[in-house]
Protein backbone atom coordinates (compact mmCIF):
# COMPACT_ATOMS: atom_id res chain seq x y z
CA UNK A 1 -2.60 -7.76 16.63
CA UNK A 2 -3.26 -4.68 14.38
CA UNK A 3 -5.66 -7.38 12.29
CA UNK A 4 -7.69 -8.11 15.07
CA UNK A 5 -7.69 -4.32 16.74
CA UNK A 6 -8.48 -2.92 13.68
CA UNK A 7 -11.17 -5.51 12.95
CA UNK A 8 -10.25 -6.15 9.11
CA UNK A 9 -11.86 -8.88 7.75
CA UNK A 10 -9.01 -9.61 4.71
CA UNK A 11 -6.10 -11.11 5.86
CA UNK A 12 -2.66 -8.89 6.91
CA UNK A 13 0.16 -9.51 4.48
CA UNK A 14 3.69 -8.66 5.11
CA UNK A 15 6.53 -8.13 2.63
CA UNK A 16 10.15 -9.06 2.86
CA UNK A 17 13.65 -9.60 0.18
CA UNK A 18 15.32 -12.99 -0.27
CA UNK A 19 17.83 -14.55 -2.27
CA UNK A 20 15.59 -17.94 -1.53
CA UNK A 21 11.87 -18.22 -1.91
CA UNK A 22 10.01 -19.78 0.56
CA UNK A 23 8.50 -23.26 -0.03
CA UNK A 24 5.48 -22.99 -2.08
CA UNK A 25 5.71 -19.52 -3.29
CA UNK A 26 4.80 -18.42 -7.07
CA UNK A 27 5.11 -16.10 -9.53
CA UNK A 28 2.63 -12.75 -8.69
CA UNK A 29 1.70 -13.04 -12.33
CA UNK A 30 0.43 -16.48 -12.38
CA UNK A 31 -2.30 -15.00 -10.13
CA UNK A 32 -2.27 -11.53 -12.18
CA UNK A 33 0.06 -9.86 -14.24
CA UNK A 34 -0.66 -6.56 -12.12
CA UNK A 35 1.43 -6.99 -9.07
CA UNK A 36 -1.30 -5.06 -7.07
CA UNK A 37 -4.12 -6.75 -7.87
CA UNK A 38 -2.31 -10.27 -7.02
CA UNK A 39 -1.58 -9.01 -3.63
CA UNK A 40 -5.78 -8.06 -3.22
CA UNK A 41 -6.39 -11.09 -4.21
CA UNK A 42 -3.74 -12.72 -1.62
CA UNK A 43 -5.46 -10.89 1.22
CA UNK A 44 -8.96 -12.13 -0.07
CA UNK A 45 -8.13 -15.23 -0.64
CA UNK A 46 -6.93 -16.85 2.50
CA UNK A 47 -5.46 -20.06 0.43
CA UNK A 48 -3.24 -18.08 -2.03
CA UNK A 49 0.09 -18.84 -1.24
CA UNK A 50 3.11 -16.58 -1.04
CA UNK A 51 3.53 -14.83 -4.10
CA UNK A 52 6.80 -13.04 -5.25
CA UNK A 53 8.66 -10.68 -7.85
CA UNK A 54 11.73 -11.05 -9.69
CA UNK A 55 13.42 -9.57 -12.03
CA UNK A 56 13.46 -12.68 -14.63
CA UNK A 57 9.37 -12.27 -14.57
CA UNK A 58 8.51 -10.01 -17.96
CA UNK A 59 5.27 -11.82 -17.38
CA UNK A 60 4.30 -9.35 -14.77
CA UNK A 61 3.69 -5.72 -15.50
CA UNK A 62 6.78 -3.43 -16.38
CA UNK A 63 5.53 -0.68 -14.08
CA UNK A 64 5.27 -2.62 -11.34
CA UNK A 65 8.54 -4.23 -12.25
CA UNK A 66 10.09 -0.68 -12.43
CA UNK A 67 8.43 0.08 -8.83
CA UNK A 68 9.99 -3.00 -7.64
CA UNK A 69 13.53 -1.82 -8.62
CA UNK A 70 14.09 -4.56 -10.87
CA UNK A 71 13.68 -2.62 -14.36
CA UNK A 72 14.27 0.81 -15.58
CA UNK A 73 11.61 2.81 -16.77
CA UNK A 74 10.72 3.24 -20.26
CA UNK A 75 12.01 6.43 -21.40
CA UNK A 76 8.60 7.42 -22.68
CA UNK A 77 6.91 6.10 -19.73
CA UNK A 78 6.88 9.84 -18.59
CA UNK A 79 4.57 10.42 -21.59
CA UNK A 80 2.03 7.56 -21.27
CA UNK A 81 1.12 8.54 -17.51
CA UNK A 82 0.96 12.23 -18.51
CA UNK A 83 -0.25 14.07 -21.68
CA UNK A 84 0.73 11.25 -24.44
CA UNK A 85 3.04 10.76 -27.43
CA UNK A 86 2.47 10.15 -30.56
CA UNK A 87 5.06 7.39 -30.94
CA UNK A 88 4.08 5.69 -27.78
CA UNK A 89 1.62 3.37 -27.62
CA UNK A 90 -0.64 5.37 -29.75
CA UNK A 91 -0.20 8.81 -28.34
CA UNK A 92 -2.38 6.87 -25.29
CA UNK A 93 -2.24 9.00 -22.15
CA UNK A 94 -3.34 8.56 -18.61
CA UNK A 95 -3.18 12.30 -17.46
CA UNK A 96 -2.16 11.09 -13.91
CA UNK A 97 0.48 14.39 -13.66
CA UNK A 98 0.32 17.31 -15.63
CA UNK A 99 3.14 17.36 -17.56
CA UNK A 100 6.55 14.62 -17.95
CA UNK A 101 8.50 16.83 -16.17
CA UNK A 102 6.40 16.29 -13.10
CA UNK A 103 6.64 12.81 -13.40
CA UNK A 104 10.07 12.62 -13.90
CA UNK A 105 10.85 14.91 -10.57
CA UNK A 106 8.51 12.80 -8.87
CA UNK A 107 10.26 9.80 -9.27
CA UNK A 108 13.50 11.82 -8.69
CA UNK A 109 12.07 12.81 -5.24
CA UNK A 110 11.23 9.34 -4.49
CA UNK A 111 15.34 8.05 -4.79
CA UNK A 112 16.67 4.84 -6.18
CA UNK A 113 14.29 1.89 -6.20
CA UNK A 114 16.67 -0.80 -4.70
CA UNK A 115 14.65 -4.60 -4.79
CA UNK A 116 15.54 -5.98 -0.75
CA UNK A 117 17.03 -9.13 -2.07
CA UNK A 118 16.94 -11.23 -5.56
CA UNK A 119 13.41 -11.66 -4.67
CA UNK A 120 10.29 -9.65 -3.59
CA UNK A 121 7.95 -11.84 -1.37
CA UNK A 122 4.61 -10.79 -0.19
CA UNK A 123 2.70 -13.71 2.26
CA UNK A 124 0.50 -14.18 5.33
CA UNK A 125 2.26 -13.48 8.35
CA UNK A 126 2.96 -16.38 9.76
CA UNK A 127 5.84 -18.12 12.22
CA UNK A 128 7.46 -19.38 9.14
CA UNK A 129 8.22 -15.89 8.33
CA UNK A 130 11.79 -14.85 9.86
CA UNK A 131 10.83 -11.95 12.15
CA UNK A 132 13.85 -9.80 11.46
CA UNK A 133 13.55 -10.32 7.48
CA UNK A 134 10.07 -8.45 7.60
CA UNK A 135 10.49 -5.12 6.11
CA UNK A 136 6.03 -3.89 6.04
CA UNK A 137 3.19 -4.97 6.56
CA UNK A 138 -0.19 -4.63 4.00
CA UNK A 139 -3.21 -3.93 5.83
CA UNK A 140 -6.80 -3.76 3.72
CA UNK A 141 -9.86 -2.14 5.94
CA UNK A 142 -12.90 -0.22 5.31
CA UNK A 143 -12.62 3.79 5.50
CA UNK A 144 -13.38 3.61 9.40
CA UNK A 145 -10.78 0.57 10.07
CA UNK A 146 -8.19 2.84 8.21
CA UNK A 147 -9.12 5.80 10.10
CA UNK A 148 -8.97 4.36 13.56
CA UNK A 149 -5.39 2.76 12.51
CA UNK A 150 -4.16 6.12 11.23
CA UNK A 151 -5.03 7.60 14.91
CA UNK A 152 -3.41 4.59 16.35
CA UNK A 153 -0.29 5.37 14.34
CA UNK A 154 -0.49 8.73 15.71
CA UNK A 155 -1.24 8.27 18.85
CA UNK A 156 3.33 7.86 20.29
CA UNK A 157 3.86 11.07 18.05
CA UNK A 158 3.77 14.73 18.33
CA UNK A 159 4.10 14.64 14.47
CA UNK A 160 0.58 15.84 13.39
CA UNK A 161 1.54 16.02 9.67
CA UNK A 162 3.76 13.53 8.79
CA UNK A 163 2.70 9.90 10.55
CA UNK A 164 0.64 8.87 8.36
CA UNK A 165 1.41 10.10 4.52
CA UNK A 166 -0.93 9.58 1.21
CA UNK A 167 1.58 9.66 -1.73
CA UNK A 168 1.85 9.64 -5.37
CA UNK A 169 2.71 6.39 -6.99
CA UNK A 170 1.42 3.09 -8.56
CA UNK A 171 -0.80 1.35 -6.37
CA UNK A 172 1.95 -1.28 -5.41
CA UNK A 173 4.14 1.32 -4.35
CA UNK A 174 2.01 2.38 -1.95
CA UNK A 175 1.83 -1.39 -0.41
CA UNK A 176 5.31 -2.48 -1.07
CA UNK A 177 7.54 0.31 -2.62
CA UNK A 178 7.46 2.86 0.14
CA UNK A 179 6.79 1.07 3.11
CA UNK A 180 9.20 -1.57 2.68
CA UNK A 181 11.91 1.09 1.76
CA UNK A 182 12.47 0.27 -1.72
CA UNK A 183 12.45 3.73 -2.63
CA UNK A 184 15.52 5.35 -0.90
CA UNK A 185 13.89 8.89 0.03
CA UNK A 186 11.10 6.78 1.88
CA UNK A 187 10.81 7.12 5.32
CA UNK A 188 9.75 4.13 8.36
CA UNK A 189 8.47 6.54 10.38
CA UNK A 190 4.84 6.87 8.42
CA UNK A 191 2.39 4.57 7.59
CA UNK A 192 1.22 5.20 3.75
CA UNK A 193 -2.59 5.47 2.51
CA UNK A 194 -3.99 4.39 -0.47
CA UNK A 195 -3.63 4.12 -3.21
CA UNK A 196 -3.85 6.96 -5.22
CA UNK A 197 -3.86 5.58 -8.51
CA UNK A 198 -7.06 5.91 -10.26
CA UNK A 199 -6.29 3.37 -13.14
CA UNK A 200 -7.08 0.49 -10.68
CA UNK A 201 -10.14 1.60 -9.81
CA UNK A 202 -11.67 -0.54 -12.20
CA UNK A 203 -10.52 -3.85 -9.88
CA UNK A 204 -9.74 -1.79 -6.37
CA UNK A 205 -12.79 -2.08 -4.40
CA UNK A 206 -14.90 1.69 -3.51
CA UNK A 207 -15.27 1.13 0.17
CA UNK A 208 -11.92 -0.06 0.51
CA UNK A 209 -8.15 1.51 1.33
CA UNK A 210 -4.93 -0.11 2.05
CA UNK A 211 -2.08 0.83 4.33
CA UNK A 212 1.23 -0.03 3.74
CA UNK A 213 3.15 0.33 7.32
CA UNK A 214 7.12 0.15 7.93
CA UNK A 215 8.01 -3.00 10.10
CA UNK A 216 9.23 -0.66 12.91
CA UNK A 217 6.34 1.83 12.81
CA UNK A 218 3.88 -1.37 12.66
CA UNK A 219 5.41 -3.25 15.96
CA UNK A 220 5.30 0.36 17.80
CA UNK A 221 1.30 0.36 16.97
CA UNK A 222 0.95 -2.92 18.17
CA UNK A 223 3.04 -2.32 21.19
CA UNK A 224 0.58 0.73 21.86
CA UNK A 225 -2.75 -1.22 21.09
CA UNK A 226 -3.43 -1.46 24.92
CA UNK A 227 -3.22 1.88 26.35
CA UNK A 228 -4.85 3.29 22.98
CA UNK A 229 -8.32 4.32 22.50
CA UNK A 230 -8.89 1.22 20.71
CA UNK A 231 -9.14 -0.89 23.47
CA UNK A 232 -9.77 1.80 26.18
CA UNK A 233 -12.77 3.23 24.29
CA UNK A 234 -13.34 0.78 21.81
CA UNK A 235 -17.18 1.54 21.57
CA UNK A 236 -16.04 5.33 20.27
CA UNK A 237 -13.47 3.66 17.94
CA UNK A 238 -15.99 0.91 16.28
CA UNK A 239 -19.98 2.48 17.73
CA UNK A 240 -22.82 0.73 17.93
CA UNK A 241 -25.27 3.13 17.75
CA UNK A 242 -24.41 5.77 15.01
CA UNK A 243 -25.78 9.53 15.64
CA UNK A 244 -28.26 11.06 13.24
CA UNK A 245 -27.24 13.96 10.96
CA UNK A 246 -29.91 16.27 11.01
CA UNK A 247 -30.95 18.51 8.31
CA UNK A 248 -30.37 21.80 9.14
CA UNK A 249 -33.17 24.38 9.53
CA UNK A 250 -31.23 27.58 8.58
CA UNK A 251 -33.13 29.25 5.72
CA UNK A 252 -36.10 27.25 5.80
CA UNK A 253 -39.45 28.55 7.58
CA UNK A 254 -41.73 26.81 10.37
């Protein structure tokens, strides 16, 4: 439903823990060792099949690993995502915080990472999926589909802050970490924008975002689809006809 009313064009995703893997699943590294980019290419590709994490997998990347809750994080990971060390991977630095202590409070902020089961799965929703076992859902749209599904995430609260939330984090946290409530300080009452992780720019499409939306905050936007500007006003919501920006005249003689 939130597909189709927000008009994406690359398939919804949801995410959910097992102890058993659903027939036909694989590895997220045999499609790419970045757990991120194997969930783009999930929703691109329509045929991928469900992919999942584990803990077993030192195949796929340790970060995302680490924001899965299956591994601890190096203890000069702090240095590599912020000014460098010289005994670290070549004094190599990513300058994504300002200093370790940032990233270290940042992670503190966040809580535990706790994996929902002995498996991570990430698939199409589909009726093979057991409803109640469905912890978020991955949505990717163009800026105005993520727009119009941030106002229809708003539009049952009085929160005007706090429904919809861009954080800091890996780009699979944003789609699986704190939506699915990996991350004990997360809360299911926001839908998260992303991602804010520069370093996958390089793969992450420009035009593109993705939401990562709590089970519970996802079935009340579907539930409020109908009475929502969406379909009510769906012309204002997706136009037609597009206004012209003018140039304006001040300073600038006849």
């Amino acid at each position: 439903m939130l597909a189709e009313a927000g008009r994406l064009k690359l398939r919804p995703l949801c995410v959910y823990g097992s102890d058993t893997l659903p027939e036909g699943a694989v590895p997220s590294h045999v499609v790419d060792r970045c757990i991120a980019r194997a969930i783009y290419a999930s929703a691109l590709h329509g045929q991928t099949p469900p992919l999942y994490v584990e803990e077993a997998h030192e195949a796929c990347c340790s970060g995302g690993r680490m924001w899965m809750g299956f591994a601890e994080p190096h203890p000069k990971l702090k240095y590599f995502v912020t000014v460098g060390a010289s005994d670290f991977r070549g004094g190599a630095a990513e300058r994504l915080k300002a200093a370790p202590e940032l990233f270290d409070e940042s992670k503190r902020r966040a809580g535990k990472i706790t994996p929902p089961g002995r498996y991570v799965i990430i698939g199409p929703c589909s009726d093979d999926v057991p409803a109640e076992s469905v912890r978020s859902l991955i949505l990717f749209g163009g800026c105005e589909q993520i727009r119009n599904l941030c106002a229809l995430a708003q539009y049952n609260s009085s929160d005007p802050f706090f429904r919809t939330l861009i954080p800091w984090g890996a780009s699979c946290s944003t789609m699986i970490t704190y939506p699915a409530g990996l991350a004990a300080n997360a809360t299911d009452s926001a839908a998260y924008v992303g991602p804010t992780d520069p370093t996958g720019n390089q793969w992450f499409p420009p035009d593109l975002m993705v939401m990562g939306i709590p089970i519970r905050l996802a079935r009340q936007m579907a539930a409020d689809i109908g009475g929502s500007f969406i379909a009510k006003r769906d012309r204002i919501a997706f136009p037609e006809h597009r206004l012209p920006v003018k140039l304006p005249s001040i300073g600038t003689q006849e």
